[in-house]
PDB file of N, CA and C in Angstrom:
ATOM      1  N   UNK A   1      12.009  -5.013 -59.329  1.00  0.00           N
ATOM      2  CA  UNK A   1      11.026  -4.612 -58.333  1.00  0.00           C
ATOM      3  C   UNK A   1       9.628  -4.524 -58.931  1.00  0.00           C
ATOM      4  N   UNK A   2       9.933  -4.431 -60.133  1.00  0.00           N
ATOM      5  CA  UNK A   2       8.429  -4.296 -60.716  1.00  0.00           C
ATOM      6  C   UNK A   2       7.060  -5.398 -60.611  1.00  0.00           C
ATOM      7  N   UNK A   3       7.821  -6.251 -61.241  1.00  0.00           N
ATOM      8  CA  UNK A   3       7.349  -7.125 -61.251  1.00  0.00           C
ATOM      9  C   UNK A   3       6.901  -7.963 -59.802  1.00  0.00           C
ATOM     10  N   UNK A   4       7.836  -8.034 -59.084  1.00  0.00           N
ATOM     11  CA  UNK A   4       7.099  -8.226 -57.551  1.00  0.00           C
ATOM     12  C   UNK A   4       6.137  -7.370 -57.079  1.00  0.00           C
ATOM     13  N   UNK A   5       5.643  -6.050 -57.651  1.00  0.00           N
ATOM     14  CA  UNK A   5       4.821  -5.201 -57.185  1.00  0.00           C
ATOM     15  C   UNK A   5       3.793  -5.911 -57.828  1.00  0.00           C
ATOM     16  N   UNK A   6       3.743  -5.852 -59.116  1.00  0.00           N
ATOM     17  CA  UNK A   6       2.915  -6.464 -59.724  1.00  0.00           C
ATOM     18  C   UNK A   6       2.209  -7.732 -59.512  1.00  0.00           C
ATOM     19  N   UNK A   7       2.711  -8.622 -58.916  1.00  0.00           N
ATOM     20  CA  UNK A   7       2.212  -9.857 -58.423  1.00  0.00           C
ATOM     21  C   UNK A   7       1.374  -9.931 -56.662  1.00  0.00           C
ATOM     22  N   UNK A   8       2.489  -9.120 -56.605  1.00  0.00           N
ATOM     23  CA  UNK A   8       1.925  -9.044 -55.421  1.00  0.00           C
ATOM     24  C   UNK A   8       0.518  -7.978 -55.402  1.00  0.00           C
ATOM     25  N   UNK A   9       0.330  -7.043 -55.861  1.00  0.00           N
ATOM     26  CA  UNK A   9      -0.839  -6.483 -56.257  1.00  0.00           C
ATOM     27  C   UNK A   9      -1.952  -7.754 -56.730  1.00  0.00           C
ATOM     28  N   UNK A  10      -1.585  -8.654 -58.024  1.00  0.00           N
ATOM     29  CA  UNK A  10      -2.693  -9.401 -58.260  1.00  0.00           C
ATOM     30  C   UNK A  10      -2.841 -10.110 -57.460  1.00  0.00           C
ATOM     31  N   UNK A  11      -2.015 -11.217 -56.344  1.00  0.00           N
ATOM     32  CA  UNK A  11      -1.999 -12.470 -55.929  1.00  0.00           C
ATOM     33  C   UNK A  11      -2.461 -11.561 -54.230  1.00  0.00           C
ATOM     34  N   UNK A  12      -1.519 -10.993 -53.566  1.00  0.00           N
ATOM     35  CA  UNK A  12      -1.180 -10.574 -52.112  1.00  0.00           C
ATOM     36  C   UNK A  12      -2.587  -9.337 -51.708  1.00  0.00           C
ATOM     37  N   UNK A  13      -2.306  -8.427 -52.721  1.00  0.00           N
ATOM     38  CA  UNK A  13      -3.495  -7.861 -51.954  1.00  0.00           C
ATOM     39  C   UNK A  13      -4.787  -8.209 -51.930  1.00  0.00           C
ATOM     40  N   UNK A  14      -5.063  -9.127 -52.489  1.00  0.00           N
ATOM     41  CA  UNK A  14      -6.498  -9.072 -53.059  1.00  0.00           C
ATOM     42  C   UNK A  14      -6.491 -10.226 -51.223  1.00  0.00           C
ATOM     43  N   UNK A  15      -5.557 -10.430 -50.885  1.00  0.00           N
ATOM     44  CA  UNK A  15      -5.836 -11.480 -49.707  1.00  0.00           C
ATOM     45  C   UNK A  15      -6.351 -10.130 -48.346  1.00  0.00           C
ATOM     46  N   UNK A  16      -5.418  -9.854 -48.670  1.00  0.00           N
ATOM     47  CA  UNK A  16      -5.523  -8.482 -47.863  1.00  0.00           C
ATOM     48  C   UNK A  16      -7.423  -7.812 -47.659  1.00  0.00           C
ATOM     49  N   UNK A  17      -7.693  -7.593 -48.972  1.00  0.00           N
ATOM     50  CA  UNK A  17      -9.041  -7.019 -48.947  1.00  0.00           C
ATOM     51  C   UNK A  17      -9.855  -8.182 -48.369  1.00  0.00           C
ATOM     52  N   UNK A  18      -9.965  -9.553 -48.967  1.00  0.00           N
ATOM     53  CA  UNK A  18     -10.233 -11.057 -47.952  1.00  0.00           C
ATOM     54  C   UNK A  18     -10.448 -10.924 -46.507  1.00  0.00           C
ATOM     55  N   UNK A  19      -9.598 -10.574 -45.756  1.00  0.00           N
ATOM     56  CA  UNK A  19      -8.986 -10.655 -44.677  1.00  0.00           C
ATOM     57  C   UNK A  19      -9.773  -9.425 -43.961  1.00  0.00           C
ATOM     58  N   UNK A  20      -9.651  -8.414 -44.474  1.00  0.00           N
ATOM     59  CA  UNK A  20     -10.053  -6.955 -44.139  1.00  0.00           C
ATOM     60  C   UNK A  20     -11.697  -6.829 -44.453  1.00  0.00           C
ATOM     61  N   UNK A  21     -12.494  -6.829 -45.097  1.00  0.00           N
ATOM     62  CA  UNK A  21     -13.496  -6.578 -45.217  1.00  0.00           C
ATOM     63  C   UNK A  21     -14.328  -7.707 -45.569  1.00  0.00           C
ATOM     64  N   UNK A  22     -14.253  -8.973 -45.354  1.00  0.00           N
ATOM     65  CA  UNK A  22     -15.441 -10.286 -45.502  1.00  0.00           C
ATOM     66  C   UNK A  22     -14.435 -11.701 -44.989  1.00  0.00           C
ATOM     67  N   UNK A  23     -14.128 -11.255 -43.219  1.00  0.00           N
ATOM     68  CA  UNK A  23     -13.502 -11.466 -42.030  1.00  0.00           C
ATOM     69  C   UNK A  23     -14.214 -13.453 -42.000  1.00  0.00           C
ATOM     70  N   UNK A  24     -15.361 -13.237 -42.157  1.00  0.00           N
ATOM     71  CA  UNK A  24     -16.473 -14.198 -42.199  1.00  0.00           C
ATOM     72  C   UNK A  24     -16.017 -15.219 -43.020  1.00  0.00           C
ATOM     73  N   UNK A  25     -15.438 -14.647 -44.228  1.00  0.00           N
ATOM     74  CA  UNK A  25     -15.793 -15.424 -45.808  1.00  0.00           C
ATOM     75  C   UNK A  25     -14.515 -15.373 -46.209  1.00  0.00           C
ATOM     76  N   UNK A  26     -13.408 -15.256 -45.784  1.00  0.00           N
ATOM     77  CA  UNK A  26     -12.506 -14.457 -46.460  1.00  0.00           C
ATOM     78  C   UNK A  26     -11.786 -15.330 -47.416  1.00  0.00           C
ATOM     79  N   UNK A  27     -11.760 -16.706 -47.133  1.00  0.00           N
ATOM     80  CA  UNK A  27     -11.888 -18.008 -48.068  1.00  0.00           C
ATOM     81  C   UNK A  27     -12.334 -17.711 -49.490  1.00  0.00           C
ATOM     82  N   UNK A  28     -13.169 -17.926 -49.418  1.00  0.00           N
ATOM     83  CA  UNK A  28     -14.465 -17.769 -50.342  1.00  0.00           C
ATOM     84  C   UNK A  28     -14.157 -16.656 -51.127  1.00  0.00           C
ATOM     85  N   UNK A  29     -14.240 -15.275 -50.524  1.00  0.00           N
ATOM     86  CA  UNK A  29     -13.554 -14.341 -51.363  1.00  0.00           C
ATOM     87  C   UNK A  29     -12.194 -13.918 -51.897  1.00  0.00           C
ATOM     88  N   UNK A  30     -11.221 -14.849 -51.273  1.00  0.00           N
ATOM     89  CA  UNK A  30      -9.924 -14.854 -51.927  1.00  0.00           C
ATOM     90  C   UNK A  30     -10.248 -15.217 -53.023  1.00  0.00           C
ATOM     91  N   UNK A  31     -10.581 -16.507 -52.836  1.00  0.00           N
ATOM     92  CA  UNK A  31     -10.938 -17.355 -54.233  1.00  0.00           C
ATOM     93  C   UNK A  31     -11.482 -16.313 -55.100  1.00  0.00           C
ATOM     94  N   UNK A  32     -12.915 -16.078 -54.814  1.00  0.00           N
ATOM     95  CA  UNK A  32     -13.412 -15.174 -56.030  1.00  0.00           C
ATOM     96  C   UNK A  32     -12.354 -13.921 -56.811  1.00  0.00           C
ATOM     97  N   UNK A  33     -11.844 -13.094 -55.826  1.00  0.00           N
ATOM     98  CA  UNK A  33     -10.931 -12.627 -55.801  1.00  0.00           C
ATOM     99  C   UNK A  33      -9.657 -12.760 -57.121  1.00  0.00           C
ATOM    100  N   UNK A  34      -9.582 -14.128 -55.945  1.00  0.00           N
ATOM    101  CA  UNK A  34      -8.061 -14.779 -57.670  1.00  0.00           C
ATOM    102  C   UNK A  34      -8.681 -14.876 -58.856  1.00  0.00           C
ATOM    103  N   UNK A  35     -10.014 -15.649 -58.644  1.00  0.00           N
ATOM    104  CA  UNK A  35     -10.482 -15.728 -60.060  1.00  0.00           C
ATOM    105  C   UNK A  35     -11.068 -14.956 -61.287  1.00  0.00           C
ATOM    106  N   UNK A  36     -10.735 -13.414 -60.413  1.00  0.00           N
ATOM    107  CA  UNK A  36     -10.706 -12.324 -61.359  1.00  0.00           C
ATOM    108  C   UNK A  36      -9.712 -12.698 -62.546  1.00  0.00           C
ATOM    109  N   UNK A  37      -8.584 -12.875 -62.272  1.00  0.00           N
ATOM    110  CA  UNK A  37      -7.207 -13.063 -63.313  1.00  0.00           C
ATOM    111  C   UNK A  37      -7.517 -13.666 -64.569  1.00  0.00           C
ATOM    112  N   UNK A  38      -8.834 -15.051 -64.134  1.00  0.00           N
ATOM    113  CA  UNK A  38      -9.530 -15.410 -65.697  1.00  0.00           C
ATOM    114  C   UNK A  38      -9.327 -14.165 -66.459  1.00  0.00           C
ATOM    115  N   UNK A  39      -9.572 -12.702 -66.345  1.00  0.00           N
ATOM    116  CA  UNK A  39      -9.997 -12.010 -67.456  1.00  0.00           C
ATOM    117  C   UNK A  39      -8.525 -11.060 -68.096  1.00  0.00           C
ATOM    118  N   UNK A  40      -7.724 -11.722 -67.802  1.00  0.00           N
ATOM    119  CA  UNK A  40      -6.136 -11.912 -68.669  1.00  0.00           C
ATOM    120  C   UNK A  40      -6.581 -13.032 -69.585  1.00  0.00           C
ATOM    121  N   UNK A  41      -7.428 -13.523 -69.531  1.00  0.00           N
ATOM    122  CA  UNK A  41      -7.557 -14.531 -70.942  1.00  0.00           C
ATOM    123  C   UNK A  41      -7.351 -14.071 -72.678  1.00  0.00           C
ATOM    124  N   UNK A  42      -7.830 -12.641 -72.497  1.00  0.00           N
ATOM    125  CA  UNK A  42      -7.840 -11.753 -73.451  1.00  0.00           C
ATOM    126  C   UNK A  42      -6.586 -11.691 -73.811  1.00  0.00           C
ATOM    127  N   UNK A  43      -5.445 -11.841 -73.573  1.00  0.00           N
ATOM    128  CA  UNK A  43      -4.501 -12.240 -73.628  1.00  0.00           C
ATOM    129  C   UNK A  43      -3.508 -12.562 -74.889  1.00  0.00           C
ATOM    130  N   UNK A  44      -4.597 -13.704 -74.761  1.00  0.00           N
ATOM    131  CA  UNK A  44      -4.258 -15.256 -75.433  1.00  0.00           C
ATOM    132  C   UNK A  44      -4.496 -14.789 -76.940  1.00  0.00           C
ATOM    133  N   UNK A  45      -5.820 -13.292 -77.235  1.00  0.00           N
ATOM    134  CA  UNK A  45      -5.911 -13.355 -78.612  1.00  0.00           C
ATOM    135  C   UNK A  45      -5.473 -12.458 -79.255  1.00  0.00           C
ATOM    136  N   UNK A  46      -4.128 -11.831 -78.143  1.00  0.00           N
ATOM    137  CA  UNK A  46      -3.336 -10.550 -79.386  1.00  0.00           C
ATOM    138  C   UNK A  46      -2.102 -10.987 -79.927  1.00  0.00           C
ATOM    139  N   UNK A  47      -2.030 -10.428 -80.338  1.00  0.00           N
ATOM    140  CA  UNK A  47      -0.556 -11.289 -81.334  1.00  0.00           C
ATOM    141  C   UNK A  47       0.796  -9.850 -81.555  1.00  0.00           C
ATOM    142  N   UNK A  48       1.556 -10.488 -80.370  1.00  0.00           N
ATOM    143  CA  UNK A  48       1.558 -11.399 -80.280  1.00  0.00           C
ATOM    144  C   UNK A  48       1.392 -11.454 -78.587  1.00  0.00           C
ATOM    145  N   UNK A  49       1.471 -12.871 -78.599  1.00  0.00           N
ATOM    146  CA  UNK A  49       0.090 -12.710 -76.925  1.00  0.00           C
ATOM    147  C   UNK A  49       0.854 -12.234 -75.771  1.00  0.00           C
ATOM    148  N   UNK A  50       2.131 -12.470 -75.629  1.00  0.00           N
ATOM    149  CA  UNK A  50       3.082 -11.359 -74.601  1.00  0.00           C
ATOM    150  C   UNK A  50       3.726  -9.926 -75.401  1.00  0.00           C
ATOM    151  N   UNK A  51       3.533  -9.100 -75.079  1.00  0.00           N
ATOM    152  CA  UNK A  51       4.628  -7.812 -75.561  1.00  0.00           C
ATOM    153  C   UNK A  51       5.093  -7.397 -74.258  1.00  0.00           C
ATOM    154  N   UNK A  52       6.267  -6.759 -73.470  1.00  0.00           N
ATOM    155  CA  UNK A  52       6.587  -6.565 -72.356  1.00  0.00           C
ATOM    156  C   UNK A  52       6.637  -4.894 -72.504  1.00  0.00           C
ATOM    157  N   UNK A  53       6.177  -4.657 -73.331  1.00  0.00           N
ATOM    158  CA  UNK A  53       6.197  -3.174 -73.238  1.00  0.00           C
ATOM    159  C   UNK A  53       4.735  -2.299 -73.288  1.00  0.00           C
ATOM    160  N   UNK A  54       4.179  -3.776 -73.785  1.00  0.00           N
ATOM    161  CA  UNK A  54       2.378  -3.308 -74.200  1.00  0.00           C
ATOM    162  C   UNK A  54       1.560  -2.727 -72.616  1.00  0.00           C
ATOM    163  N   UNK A  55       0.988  -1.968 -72.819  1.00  0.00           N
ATOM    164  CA  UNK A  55      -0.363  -1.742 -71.556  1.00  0.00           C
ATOM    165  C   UNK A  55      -1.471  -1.969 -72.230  1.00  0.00           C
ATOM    166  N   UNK A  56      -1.786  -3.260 -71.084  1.00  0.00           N
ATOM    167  CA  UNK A  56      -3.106  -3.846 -71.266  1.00  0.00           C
ATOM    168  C   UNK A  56      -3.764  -2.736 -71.579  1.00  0.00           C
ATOM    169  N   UNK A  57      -4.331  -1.669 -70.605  1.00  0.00           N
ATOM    170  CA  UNK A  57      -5.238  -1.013 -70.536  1.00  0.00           C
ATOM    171  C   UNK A  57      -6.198  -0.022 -71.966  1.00  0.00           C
ATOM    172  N   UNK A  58      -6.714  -0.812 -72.224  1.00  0.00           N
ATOM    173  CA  UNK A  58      -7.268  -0.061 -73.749  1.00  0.00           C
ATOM    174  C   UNK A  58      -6.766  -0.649 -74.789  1.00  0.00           C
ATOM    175  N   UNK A  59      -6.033  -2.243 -74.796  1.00  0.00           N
ATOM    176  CA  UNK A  59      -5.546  -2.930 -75.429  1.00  0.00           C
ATOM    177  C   UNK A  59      -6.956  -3.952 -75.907  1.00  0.00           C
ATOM    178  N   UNK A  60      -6.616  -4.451 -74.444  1.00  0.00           N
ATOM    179  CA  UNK A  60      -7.440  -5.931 -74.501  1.00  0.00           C
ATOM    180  C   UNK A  60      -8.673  -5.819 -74.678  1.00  0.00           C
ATOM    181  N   UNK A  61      -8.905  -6.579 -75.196  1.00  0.00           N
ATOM    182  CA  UNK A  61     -10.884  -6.377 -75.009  1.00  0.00           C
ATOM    183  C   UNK A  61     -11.668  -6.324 -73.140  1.00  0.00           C
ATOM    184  N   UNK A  62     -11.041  -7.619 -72.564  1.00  0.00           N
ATOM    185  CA  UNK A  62     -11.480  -7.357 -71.486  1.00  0.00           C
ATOM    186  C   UNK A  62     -10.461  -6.257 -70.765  1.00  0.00           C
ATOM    187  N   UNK A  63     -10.228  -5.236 -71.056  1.00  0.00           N
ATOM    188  CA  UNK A  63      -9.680  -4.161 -70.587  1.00  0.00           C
ATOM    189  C   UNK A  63      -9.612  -2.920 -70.955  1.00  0.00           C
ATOM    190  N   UNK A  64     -10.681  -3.297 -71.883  1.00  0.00           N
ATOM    191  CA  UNK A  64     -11.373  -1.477 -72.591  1.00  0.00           C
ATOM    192  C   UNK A  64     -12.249  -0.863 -71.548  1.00  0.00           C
ATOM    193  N   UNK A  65     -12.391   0.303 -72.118  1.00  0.00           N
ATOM    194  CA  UNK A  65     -13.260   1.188 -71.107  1.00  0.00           C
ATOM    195  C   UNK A  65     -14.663   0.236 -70.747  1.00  0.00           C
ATOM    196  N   UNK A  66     -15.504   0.179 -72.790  1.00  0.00           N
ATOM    197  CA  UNK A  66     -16.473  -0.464 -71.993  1.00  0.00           C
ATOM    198  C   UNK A  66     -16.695  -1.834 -70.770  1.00  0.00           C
ATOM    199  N   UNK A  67     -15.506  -2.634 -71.329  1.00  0.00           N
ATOM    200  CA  UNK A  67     -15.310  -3.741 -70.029  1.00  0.00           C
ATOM    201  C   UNK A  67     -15.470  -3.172 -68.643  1.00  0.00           C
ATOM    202  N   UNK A  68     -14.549  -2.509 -68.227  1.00  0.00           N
ATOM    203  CA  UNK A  68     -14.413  -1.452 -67.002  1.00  0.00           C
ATOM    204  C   UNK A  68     -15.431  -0.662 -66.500  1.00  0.00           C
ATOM    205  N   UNK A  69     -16.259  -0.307 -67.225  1.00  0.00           N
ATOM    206  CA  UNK A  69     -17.803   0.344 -67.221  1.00  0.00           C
ATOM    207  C   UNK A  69     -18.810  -0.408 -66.411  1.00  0.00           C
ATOM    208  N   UNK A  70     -18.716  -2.197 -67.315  1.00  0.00           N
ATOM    209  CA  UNK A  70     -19.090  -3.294 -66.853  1.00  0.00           C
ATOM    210  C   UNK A  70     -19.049  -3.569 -65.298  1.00  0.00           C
ATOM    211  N   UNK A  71     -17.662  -3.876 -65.133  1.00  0.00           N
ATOM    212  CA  UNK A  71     -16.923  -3.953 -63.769  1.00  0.00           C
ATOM    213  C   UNK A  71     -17.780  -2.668 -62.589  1.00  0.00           C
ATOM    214  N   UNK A  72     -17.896  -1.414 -63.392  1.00  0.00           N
ATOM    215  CA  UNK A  72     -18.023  -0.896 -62.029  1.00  0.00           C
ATOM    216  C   UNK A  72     -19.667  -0.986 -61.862  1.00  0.00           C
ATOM    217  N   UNK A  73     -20.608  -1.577 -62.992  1.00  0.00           N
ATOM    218  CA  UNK A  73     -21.812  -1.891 -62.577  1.00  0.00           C
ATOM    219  C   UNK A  73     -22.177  -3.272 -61.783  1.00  0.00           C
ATOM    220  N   UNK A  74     -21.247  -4.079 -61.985  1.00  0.00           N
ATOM    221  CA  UNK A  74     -21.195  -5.070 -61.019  1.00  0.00           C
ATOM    222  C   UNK A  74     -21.269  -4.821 -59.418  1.00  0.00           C
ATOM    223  N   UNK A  75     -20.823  -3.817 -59.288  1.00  0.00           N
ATOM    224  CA  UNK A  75     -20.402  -3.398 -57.455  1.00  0.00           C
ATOM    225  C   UNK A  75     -22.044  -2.854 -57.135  1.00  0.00           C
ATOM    226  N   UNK A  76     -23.137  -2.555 -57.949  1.00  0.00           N
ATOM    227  CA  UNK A  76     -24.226  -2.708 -57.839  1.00  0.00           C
ATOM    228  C   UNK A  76     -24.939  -3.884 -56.904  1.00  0.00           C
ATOM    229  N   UNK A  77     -24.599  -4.570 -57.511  1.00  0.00           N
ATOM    230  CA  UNK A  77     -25.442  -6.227 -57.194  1.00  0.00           C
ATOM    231  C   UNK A  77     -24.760  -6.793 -56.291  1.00  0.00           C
ATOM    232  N   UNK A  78     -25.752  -7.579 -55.601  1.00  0.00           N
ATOM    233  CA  UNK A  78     -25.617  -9.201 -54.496  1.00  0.00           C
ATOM    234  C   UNK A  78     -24.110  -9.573 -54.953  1.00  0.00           C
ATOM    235  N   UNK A  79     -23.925 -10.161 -53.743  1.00  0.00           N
ATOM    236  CA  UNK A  79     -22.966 -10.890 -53.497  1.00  0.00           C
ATOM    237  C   UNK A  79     -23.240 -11.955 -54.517  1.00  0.00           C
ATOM    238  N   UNK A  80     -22.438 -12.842 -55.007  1.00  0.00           N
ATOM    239  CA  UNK A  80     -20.657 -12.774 -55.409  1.00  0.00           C
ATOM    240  C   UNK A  80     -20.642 -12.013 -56.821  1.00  0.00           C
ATOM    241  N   UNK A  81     -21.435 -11.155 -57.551  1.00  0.00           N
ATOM    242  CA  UNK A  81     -21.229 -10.020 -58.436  1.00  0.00           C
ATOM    243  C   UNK A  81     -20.082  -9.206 -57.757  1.00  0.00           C
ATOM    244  N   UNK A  82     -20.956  -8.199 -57.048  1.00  0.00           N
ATOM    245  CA  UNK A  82     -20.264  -7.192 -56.088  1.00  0.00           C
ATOM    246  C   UNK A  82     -18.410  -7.311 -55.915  1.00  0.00           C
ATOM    247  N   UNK A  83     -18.516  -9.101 -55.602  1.00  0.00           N
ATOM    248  CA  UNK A  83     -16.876  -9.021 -55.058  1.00  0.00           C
ATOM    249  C   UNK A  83     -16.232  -9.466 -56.512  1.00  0.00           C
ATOM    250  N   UNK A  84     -16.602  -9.794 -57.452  1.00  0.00           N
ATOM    251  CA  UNK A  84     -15.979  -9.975 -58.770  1.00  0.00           C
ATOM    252  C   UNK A  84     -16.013  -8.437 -59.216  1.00  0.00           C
ATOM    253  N   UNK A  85     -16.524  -7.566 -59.405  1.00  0.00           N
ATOM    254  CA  UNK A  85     -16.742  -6.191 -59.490  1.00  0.00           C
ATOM    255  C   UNK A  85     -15.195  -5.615 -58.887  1.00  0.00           C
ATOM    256  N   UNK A  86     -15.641  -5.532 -57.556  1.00  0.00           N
ATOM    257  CA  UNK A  86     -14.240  -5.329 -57.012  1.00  0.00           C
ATOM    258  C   UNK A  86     -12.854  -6.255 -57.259  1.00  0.00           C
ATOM    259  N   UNK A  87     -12.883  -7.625 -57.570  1.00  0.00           N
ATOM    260  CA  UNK A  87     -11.667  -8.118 -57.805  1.00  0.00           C
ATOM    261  C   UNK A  87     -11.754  -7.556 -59.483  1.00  0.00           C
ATOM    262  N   UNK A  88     -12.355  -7.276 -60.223  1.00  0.00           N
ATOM    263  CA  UNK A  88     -12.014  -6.764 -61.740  1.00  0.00           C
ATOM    264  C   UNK A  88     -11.030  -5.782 -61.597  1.00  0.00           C
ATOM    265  N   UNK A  89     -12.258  -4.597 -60.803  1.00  0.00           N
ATOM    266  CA  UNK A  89     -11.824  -3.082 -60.840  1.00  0.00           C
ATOM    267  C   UNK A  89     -10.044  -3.405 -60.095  1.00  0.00           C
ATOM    268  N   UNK A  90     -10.172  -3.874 -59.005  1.00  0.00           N
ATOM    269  CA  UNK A  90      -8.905  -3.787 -58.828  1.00  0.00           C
ATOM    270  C   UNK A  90      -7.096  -4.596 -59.566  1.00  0.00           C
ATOM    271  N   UNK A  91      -8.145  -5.260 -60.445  1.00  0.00           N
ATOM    272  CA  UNK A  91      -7.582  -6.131 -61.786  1.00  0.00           C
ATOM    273  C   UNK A  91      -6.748  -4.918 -62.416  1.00  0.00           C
ATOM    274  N   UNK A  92      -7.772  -4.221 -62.790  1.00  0.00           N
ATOM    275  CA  UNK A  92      -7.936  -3.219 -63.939  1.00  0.00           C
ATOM    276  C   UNK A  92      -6.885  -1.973 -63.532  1.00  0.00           C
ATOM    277  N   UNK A  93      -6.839  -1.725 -61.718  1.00  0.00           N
ATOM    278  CA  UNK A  93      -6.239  -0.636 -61.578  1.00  0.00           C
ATOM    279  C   UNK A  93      -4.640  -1.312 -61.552  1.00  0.00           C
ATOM    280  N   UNK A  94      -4.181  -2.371 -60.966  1.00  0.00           N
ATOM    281  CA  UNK A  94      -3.119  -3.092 -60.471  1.00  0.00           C
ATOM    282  C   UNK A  94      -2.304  -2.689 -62.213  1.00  0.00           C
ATOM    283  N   UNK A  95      -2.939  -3.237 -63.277  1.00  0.00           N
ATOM    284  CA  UNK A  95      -2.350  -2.787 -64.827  1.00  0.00           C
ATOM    285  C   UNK A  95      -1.980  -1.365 -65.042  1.00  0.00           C
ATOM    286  N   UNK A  96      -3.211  -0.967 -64.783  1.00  0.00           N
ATOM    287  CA  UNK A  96      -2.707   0.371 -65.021  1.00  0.00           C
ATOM    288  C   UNK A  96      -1.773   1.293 -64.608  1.00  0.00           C
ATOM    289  N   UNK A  97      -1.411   0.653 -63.004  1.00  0.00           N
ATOM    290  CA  UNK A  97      -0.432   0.784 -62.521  1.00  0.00           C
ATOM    291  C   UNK A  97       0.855   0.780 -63.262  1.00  0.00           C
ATOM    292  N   UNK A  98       0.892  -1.118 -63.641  1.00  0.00           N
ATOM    293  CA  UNK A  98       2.052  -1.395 -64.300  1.00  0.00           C
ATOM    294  C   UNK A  98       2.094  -0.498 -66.016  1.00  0.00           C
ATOM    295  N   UNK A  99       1.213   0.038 -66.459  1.00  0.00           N
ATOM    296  CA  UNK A  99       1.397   1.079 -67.373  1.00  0.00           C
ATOM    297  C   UNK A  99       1.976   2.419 -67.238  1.00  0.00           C
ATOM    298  N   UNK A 100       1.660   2.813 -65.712  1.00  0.00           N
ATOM    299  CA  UNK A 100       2.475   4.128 -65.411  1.00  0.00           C
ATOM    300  C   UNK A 100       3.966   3.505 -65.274  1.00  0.00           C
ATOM    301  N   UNK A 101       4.244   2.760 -64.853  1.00  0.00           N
ATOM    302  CA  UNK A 101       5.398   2.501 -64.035  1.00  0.00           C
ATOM    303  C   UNK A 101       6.425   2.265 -65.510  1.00  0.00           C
ATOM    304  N   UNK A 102       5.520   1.342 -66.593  1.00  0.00           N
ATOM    305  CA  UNK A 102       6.401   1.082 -67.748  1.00  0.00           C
ATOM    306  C   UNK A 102       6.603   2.182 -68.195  1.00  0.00           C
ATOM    307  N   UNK A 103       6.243   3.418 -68.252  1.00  0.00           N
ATOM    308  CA  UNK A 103       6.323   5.100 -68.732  1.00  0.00           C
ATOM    309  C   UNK A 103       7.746   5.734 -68.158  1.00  0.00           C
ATOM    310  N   UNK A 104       8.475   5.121 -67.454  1.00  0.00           N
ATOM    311  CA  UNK A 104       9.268   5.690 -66.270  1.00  0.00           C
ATOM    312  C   UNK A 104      10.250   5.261 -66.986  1.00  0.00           C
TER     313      UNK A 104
END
């Protein structure tokens, strides 16, 4: 079950927020949206680059505080900042999630 939460958090809701709040665009901001996930790239440079027990959160570089700091100054600015801001932050919370849940 986890793992379907998990996907569906990165992939499903972010359609959801699309759909719900930029009715207009919601195209456009899926996309931006998905293309938060680029910042799992960080990923690629720990070693070793999957652990199934690891939490990102305070791991990765793009998933340290200061990254996250970043993210929530983005929700500052013009459009398409703003909605990368929000697809980060909600990047950022969807993990942290899966960090409580790996605690269980």
């Amino acid at each position: 079950m986890h793992p379907i939460l998990h996907y569906f958090l990165h992939l499903g809701f972010p359609l959801f927020i699309a759909l719900l709040f930029f009715r207009k665009e919601w195209l456009k901001v899926y996309i931006l949206l998905l293309a938060t996930m680029l910042v799992d790239i960080d990923h690629l440079w720990a070693t070793p680059i999957f652990q199934a027990d690891r939490c990102s959160i305070g791991f990765h570089i793009f998933h340290s505080d200061v990254a996250i700091g970043i993210y929530f100054v983005l929700l500052l600015f013009r459009k398409p900042f703003n909605i990368l801001g929000i697809g980060l932050l909600f990047h950022m919370l969807t993990d942290w999630i899966d960090c409580l849940l790996m605690n269980q």
